[in-house]
PDB file of N, CA and C in Angstrom:
ATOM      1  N   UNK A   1       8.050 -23.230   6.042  1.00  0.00           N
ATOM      2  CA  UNK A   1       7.459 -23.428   4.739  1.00  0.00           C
ATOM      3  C   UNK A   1       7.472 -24.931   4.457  1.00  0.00           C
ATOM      4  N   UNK A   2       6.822 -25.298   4.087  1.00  0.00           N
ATOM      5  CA  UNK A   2       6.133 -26.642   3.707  1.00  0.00           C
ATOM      6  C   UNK A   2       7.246 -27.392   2.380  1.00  0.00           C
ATOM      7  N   UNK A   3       7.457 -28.372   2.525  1.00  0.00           N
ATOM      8  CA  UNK A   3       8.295 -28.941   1.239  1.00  0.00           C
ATOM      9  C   UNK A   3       7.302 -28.046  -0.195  1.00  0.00           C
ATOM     10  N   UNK A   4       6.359 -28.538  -0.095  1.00  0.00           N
ATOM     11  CA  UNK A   4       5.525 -28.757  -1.527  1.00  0.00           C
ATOM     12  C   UNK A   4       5.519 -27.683  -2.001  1.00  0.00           C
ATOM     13  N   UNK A   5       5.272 -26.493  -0.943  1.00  0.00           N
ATOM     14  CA  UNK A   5       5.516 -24.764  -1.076  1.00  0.00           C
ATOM     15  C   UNK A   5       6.726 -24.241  -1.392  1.00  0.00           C
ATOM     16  N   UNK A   6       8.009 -24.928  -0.802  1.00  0.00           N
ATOM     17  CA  UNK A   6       9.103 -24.822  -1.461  1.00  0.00           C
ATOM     18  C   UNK A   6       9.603 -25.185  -2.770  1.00  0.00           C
ATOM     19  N   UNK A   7       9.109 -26.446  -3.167  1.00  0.00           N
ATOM     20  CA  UNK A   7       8.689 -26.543  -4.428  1.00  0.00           C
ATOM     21  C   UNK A   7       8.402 -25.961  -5.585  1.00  0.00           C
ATOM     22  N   UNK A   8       7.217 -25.507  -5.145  1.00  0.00           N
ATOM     23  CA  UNK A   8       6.347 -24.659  -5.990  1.00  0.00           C
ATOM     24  C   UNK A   8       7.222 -23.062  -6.381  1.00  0.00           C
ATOM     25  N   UNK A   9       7.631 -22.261  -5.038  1.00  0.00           N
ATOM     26  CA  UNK A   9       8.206 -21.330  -5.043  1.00  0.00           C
ATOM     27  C   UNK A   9       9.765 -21.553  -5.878  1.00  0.00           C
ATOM     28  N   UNK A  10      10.127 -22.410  -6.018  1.00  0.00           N
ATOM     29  CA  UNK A  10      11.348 -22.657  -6.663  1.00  0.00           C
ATOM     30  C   UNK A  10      11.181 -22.728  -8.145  1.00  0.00           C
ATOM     31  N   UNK A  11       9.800 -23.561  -8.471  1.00  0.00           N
ATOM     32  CA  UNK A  11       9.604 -23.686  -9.926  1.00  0.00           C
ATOM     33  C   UNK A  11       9.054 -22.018 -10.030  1.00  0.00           C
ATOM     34  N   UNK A  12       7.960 -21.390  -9.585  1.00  0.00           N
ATOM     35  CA  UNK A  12       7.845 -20.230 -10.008  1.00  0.00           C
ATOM     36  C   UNK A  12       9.079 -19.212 -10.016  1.00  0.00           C
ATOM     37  N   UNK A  13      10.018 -19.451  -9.462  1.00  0.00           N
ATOM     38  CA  UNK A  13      10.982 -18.356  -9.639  1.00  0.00           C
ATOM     39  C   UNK A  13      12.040 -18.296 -10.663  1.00  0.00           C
ATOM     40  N   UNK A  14      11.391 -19.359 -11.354  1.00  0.00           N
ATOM     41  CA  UNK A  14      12.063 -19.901 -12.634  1.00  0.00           C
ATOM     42  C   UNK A  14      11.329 -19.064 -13.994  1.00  0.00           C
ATOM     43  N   UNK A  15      10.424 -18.642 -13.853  1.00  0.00           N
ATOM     44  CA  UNK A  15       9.292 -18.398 -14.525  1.00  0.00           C
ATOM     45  C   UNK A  15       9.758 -16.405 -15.071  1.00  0.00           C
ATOM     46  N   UNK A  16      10.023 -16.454 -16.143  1.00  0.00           N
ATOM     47  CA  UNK A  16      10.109 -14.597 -16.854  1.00  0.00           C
ATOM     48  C   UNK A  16       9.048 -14.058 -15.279  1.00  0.00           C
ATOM     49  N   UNK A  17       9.635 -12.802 -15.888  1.00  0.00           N
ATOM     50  CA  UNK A  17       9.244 -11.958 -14.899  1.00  0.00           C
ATOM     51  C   UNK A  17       7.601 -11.447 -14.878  1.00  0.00           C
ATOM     52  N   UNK A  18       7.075 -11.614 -16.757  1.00  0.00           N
ATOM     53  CA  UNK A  18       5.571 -11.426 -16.586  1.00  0.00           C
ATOM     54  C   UNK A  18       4.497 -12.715 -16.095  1.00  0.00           C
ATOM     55  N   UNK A  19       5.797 -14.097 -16.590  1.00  0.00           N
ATOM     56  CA  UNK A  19       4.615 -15.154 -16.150  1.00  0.00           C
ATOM     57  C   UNK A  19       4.716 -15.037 -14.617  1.00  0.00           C
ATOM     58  N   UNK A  20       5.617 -14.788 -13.444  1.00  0.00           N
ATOM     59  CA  UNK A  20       5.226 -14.429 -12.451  1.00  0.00           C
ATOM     60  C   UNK A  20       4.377 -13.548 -11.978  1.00  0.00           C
ATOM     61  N   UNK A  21       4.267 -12.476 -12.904  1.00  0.00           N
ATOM     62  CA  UNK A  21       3.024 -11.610 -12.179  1.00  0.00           C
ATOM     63  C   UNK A  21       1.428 -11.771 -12.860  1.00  0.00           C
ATOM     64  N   UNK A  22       1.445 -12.830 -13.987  1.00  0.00           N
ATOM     65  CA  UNK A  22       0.102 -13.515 -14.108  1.00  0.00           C
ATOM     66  C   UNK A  22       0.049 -14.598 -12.791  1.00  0.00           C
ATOM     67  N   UNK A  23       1.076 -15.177 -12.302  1.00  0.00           N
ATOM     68  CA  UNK A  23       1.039 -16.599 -11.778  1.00  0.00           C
ATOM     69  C   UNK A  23      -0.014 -15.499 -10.377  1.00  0.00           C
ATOM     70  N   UNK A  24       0.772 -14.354 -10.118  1.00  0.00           N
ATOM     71  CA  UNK A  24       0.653 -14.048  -8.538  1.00  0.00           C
ATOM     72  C   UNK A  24      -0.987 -13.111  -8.854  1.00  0.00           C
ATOM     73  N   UNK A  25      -1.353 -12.972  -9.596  1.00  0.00           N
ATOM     74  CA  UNK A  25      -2.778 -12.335 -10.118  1.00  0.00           C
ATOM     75  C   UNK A  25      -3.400 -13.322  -9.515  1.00  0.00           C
ATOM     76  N   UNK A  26      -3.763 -14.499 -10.156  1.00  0.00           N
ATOM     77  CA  UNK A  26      -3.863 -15.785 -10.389  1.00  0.00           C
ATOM     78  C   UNK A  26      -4.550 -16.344  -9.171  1.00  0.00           C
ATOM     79  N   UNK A  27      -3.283 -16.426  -8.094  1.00  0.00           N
ATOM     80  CA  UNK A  27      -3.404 -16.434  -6.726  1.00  0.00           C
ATOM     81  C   UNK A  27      -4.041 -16.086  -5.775  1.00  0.00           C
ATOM     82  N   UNK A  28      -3.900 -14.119  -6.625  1.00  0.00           N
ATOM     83  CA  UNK A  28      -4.435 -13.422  -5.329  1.00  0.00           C
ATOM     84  C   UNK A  28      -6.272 -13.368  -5.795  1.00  0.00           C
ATOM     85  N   UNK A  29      -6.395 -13.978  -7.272  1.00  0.00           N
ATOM     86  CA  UNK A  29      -7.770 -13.784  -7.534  1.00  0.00           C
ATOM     87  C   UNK A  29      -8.329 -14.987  -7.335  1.00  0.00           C
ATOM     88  N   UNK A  30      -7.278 -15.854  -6.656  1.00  0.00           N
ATOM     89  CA  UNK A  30      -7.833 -17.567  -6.380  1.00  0.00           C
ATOM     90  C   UNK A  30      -8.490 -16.870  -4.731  1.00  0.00           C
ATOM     91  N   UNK A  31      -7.917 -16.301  -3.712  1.00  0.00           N
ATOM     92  CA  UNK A  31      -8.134 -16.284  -2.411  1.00  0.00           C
ATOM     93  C   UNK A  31      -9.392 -14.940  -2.269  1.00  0.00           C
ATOM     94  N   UNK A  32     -10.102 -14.312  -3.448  1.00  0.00           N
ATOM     95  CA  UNK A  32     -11.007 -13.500  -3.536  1.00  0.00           C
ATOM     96  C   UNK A  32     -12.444 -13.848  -3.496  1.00  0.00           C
ATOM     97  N   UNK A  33     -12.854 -15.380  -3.099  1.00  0.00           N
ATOM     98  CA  UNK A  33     -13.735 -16.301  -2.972  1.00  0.00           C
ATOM     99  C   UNK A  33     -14.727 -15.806  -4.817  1.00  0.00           C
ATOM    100  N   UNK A  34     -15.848 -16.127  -4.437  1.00  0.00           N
ATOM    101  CA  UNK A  34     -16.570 -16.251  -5.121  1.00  0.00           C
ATOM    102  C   UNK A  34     -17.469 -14.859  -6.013  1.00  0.00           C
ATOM    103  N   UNK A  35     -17.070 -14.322  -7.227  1.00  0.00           N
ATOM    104  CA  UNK A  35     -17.245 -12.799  -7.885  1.00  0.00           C
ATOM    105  C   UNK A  35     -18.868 -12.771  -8.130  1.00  0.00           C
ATOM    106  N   UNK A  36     -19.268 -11.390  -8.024  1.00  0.00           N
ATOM    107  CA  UNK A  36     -20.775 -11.032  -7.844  1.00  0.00           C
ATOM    108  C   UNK A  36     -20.877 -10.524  -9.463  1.00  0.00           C
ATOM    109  N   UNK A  37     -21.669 -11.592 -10.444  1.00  0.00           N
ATOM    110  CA  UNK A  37     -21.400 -10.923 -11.766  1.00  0.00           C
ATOM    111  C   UNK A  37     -21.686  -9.258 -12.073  1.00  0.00           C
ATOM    112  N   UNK A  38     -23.142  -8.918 -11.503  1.00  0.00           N
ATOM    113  CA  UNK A  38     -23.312  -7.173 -11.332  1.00  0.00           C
ATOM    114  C   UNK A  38     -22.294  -6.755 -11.157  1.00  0.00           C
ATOM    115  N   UNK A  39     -21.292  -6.825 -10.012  1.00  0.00           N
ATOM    116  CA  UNK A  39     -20.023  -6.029 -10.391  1.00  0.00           C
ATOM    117  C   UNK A  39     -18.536  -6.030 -11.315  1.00  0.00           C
ATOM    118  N   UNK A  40     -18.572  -7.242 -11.965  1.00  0.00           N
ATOM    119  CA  UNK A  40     -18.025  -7.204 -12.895  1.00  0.00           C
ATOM    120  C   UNK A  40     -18.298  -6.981 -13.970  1.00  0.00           C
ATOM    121  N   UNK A  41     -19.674  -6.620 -14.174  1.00  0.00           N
ATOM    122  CA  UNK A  41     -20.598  -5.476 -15.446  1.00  0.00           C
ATOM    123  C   UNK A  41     -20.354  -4.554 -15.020  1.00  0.00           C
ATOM    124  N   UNK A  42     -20.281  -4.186 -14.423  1.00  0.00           N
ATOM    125  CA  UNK A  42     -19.980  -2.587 -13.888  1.00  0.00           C
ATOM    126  C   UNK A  42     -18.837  -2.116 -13.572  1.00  0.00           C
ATOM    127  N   UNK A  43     -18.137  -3.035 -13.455  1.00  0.00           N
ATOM    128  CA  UNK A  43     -16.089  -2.611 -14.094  1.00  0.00           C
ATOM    129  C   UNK A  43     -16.233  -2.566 -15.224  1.00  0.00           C
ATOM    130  N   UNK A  44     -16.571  -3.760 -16.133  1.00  0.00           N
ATOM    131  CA  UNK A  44     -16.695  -3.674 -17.005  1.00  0.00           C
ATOM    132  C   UNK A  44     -16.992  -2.113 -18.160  1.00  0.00           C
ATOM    133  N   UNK A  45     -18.200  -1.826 -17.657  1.00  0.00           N
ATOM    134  CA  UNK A  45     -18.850  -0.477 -18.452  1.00  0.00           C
ATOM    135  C   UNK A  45     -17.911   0.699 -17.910  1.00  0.00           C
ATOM    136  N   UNK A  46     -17.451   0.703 -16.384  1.00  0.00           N
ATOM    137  CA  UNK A  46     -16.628   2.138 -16.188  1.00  0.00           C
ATOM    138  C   UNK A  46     -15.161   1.836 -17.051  1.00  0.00           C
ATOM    139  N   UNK A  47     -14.862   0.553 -17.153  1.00  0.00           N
ATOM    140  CA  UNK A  47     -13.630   0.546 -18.154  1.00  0.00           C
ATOM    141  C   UNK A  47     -14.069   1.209 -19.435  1.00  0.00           C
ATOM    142  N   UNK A  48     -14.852   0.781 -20.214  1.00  0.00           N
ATOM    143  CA  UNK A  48     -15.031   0.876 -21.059  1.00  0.00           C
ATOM    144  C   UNK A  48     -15.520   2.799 -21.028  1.00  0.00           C
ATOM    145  N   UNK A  49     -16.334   3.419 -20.402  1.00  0.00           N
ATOM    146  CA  UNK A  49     -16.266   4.631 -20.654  1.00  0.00           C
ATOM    147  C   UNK A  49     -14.938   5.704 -20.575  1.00  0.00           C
ATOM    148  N   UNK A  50     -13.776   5.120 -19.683  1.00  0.00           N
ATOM    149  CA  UNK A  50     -12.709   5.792 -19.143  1.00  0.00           C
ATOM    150  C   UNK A  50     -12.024   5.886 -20.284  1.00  0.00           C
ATOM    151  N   UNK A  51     -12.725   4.460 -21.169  1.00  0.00           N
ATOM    152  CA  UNK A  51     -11.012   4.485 -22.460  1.00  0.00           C
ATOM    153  C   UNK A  51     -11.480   5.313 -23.472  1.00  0.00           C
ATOM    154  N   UNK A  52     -12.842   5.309 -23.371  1.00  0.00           N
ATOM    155  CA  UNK A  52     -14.103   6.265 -24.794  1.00  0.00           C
ATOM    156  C   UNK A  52     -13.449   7.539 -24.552  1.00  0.00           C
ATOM    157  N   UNK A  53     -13.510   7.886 -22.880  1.00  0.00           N
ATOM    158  CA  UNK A  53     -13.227   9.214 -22.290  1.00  0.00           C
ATOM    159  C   UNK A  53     -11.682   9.652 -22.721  1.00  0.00           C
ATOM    160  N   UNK A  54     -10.349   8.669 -22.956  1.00  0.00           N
ATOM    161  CA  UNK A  54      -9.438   9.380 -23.264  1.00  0.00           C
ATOM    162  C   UNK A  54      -9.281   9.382 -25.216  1.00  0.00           C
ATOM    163  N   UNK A  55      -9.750   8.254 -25.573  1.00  0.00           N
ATOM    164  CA  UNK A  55      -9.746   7.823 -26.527  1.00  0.00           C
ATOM    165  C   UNK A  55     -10.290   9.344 -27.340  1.00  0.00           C
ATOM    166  N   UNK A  56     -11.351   9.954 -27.272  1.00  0.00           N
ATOM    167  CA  UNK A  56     -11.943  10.991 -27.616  1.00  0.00           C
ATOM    168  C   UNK A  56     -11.276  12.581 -27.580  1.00  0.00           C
ATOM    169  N   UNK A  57     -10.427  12.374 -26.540  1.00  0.00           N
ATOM    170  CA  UNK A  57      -9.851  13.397 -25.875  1.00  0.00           C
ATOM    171  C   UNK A  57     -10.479  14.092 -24.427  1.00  0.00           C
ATOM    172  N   UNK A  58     -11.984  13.612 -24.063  1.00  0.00           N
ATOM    173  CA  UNK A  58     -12.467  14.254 -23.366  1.00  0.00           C
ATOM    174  C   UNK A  58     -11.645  14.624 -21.973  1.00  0.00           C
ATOM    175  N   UNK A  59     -10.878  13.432 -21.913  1.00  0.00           N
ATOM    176  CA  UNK A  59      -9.919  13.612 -20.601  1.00  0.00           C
ATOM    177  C   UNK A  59      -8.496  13.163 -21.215  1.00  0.00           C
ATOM    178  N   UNK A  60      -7.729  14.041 -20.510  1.00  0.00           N
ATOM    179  CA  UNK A  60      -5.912  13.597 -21.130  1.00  0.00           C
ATOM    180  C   UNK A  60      -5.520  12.992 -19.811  1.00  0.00           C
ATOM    181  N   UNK A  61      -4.450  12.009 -20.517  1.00  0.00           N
ATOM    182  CA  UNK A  61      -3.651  11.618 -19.512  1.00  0.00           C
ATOM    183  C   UNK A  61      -2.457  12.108 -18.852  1.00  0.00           C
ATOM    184  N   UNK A  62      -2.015  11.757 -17.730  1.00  0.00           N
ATOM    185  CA  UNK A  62      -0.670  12.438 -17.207  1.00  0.00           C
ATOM    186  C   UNK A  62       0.434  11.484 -17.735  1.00  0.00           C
ATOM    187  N   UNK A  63       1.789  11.957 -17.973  1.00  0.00           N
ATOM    188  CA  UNK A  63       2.929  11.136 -17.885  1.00  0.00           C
ATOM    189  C   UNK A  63       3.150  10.098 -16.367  1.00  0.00           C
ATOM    190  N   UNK A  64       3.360   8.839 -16.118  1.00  0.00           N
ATOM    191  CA  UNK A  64       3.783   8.764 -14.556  1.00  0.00           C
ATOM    192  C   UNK A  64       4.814   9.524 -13.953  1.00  0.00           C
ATOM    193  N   UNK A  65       5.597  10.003 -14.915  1.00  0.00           N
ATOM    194  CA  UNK A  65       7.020  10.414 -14.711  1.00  0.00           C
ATOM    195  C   UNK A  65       6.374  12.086 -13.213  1.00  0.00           C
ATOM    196  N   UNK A  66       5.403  12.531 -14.230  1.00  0.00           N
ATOM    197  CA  UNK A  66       4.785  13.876 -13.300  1.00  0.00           C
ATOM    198  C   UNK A  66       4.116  13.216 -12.291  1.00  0.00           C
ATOM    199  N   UNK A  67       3.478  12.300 -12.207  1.00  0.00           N
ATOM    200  CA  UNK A  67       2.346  12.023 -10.877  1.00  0.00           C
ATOM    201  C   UNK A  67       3.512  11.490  -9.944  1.00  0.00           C
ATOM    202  N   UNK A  68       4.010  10.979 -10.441  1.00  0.00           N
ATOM    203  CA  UNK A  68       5.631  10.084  -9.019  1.00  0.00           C
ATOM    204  C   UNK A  68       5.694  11.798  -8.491  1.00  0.00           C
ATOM    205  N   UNK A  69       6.178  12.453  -9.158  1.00  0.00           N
ATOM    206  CA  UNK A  69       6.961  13.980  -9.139  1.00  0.00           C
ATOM    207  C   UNK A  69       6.177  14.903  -8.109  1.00  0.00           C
ATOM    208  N   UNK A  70       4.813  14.687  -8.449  1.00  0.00           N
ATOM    209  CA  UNK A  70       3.658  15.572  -7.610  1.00  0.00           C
ATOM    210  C   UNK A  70       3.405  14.861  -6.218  1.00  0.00           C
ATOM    211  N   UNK A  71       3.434  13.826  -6.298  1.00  0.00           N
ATOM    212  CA  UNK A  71       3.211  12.566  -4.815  1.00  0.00           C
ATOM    213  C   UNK A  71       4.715  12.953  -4.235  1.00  0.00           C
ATOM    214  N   UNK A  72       5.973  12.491  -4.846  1.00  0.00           N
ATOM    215  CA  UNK A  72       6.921  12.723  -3.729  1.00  0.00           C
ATOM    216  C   UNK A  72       6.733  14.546  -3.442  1.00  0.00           C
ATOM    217  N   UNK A  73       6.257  15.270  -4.223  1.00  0.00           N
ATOM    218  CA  UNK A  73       6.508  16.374  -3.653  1.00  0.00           C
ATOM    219  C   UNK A  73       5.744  17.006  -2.602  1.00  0.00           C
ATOM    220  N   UNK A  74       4.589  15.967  -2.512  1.00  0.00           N
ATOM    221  CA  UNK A  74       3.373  15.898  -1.341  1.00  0.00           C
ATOM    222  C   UNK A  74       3.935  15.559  -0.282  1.00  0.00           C
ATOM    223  N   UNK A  75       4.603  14.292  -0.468  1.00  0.00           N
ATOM    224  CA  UNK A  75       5.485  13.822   1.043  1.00  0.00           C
ATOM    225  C   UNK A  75       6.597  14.742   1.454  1.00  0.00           C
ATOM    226  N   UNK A  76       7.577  15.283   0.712  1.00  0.00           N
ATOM    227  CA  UNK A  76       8.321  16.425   1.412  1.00  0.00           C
ATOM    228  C   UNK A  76       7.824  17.174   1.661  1.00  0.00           C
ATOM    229  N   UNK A  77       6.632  17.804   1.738  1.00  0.00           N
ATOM    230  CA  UNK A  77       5.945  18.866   2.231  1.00  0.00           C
ATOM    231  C   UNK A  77       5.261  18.636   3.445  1.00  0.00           C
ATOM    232  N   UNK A  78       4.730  17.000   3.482  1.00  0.00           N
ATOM    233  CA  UNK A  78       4.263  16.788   4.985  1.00  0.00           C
ATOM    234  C   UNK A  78       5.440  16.884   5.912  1.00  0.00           C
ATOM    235  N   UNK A  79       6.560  16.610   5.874  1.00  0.00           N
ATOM    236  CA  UNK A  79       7.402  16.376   6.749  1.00  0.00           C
ATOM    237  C   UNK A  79       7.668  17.756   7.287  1.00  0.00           C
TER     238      UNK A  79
END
């Protein structure tokens, strides 16, 4: 690792635990080159219908507590 990278990694680890995971967003949306606006209209609008969709009731949400619960119980069953 590079001084300057050591650096850097030292000051970020200084940083609360949410400004690290804006810092590492940040990063990983720095190395995603260059965004195609059409598809960020079109995240855009499926965001926006998903939240209409619970917001309304048309669709309910799960607890995570059950989806962890249903996934590990998928993996003990493959085994």
């Amino acid at each position: 690792m590079s001084p300057k990278l050591e650096e850097l990694y030292r000051a970020a680890t200084e940083l609360s635990e949410n400004e690290r995971a804006e810092l590492a967003g940040l990063l990983i949306e720095s190395l995603d080159g260059r965004t195609d606006d059409n598809v960020e209209a079109a995240w855009a609008e499926e965001v926006e219908r998903r939240v209409r969709e619970v917001d309304t009731g048309q669709v309910k949400t799960i607890p995570w507590e059950q989806v962890r619960a249903e996934l590990f119980g998928r993996l003990d069953h493959e085994d």
